[in-house]
Protein backbone atom coordinates (compact mmCIF):
# COMPACT_ATOMS: atom_id res chain seq x y z
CA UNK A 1 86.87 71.45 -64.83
CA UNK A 2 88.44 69.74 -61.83
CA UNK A 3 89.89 71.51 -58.77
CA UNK A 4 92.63 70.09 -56.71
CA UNK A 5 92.40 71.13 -52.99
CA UNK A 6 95.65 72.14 -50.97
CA UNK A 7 97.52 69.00 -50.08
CA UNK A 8 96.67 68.21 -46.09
CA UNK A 9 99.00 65.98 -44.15
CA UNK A 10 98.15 63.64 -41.19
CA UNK A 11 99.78 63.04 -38.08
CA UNK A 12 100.60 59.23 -39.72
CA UNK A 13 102.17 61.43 -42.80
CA UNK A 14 99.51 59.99 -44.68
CA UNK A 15 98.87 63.04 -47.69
CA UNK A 16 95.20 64.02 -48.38
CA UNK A 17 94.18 65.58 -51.40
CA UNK A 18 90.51 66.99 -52.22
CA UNK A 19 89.19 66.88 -55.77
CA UNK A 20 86.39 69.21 -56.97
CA UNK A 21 84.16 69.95 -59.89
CA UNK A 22 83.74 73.43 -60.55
CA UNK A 23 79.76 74.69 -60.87
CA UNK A 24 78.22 76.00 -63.54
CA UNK A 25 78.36 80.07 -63.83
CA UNK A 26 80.98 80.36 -61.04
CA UNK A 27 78.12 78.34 -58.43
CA UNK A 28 79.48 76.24 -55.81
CA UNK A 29 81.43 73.11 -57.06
CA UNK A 30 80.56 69.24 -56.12
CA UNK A 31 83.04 67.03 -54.49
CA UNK A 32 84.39 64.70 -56.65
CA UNK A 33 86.57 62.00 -54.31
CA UNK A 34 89.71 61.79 -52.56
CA UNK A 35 93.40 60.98 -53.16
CA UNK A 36 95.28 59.12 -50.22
CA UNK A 37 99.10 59.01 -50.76
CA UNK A 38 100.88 57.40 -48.30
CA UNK A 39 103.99 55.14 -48.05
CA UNK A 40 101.67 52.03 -49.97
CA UNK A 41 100.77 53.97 -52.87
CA UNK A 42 98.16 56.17 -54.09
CA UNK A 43 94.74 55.39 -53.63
CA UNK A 44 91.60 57.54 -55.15
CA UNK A 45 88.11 57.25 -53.26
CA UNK A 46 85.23 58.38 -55.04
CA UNK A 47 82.81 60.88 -53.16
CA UNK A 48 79.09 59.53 -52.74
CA UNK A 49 76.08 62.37 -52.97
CA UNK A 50 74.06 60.46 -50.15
CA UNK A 51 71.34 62.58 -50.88
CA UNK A 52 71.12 62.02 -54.46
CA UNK A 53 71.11 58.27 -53.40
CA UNK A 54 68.46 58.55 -51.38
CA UNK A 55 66.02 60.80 -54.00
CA UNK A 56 66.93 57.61 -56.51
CA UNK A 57 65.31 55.29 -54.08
CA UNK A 58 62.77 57.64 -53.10
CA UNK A 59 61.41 58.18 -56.36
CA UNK A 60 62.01 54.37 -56.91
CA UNK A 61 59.64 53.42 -54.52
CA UNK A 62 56.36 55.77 -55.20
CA UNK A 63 56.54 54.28 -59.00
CA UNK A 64 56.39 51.10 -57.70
CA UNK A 65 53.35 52.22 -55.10
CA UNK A 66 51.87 53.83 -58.08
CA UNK A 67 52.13 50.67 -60.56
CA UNK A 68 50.59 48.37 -57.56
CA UNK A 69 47.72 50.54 -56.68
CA UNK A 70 47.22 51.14 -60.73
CA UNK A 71 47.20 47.04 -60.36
CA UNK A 72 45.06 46.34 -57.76
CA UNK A 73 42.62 49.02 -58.72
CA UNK A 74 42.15 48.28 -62.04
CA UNK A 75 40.15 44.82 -63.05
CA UNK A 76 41.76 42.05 -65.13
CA UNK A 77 39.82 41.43 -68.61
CA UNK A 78 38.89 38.09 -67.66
CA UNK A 79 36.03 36.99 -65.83
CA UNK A 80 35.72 36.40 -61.88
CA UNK A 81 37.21 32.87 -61.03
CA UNK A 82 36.48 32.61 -57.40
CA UNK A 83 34.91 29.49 -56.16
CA UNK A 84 31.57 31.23 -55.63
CA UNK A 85 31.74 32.68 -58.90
CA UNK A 86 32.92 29.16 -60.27
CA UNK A 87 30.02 27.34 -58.31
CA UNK A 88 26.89 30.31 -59.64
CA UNK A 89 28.47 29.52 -63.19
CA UNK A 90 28.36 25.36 -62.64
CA UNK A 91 24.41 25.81 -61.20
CA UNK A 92 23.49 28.14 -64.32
CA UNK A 93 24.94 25.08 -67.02
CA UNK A 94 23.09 22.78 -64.75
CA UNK A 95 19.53 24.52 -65.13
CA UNK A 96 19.86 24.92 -68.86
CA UNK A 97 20.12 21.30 -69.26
C-alpha cells in the first residue's frame, strides 16, 4: 500500500510530496519517488535504492570472475596448437615416412 507524506513547501513555492511503500508486518516502508508540483505542472521522480544497484553489479561481476577462471582453468577438448606443439607434430609425420 502506498503512503503519501505531508505536503512540504519551498521557499520558490515549489510543493514536495513523499511517496512510500508500506513494509511487510508493520516493518519500515521503502521510498517510492517524489512528486514536484509547481507552477509548470506535476512532475513524479522515481526513488533509486543505490545500494540495491550496487549488489546487482556486485554480484554481476564475481559470475563473470567465476565463468573466466572456470575458462581459463579448464582445458579445451582439442589438442595443443602452439607452434612448438605444431612443429613436434610436423617432425613425428616426417620420421614415419
Amino acid at each position: 500500500m502506498l503512503v503519501f507524506g505531508e505536503p512540504y513547501e519551498t521557499a520558490s513555492g515549489t510543493v514536495l510530496v513523499t511517496v512510500t511503500r508500506e513494509g511487510r508486518r508493520g516493518g519500515p516502508g521503502r521510498a517510492v519517488g517524489l512528486y514536484t508540483i509547481n507552477a509548470d505542472g506535476v512532475t513524479w521522480t522515481p526513488a533509486t535504492d543505490q545500494g540495491r544497484i550496487a549488489l546487482i553489479g556486485a554480484c554481476t561481476g564475481f559470475v563473470a570472475a567465476a565463468f573466466a577462471t572456470l575458462a581459463v582453468v579448464r582445458r579445451p577438448p582439442w589438442p595443443n596448437l602452439t607452434e612448438r606443439a605444431m612443429i613436434a607434430q610436423a617432425e613425428s609425420v616426417m620420421r614415419r615416412r
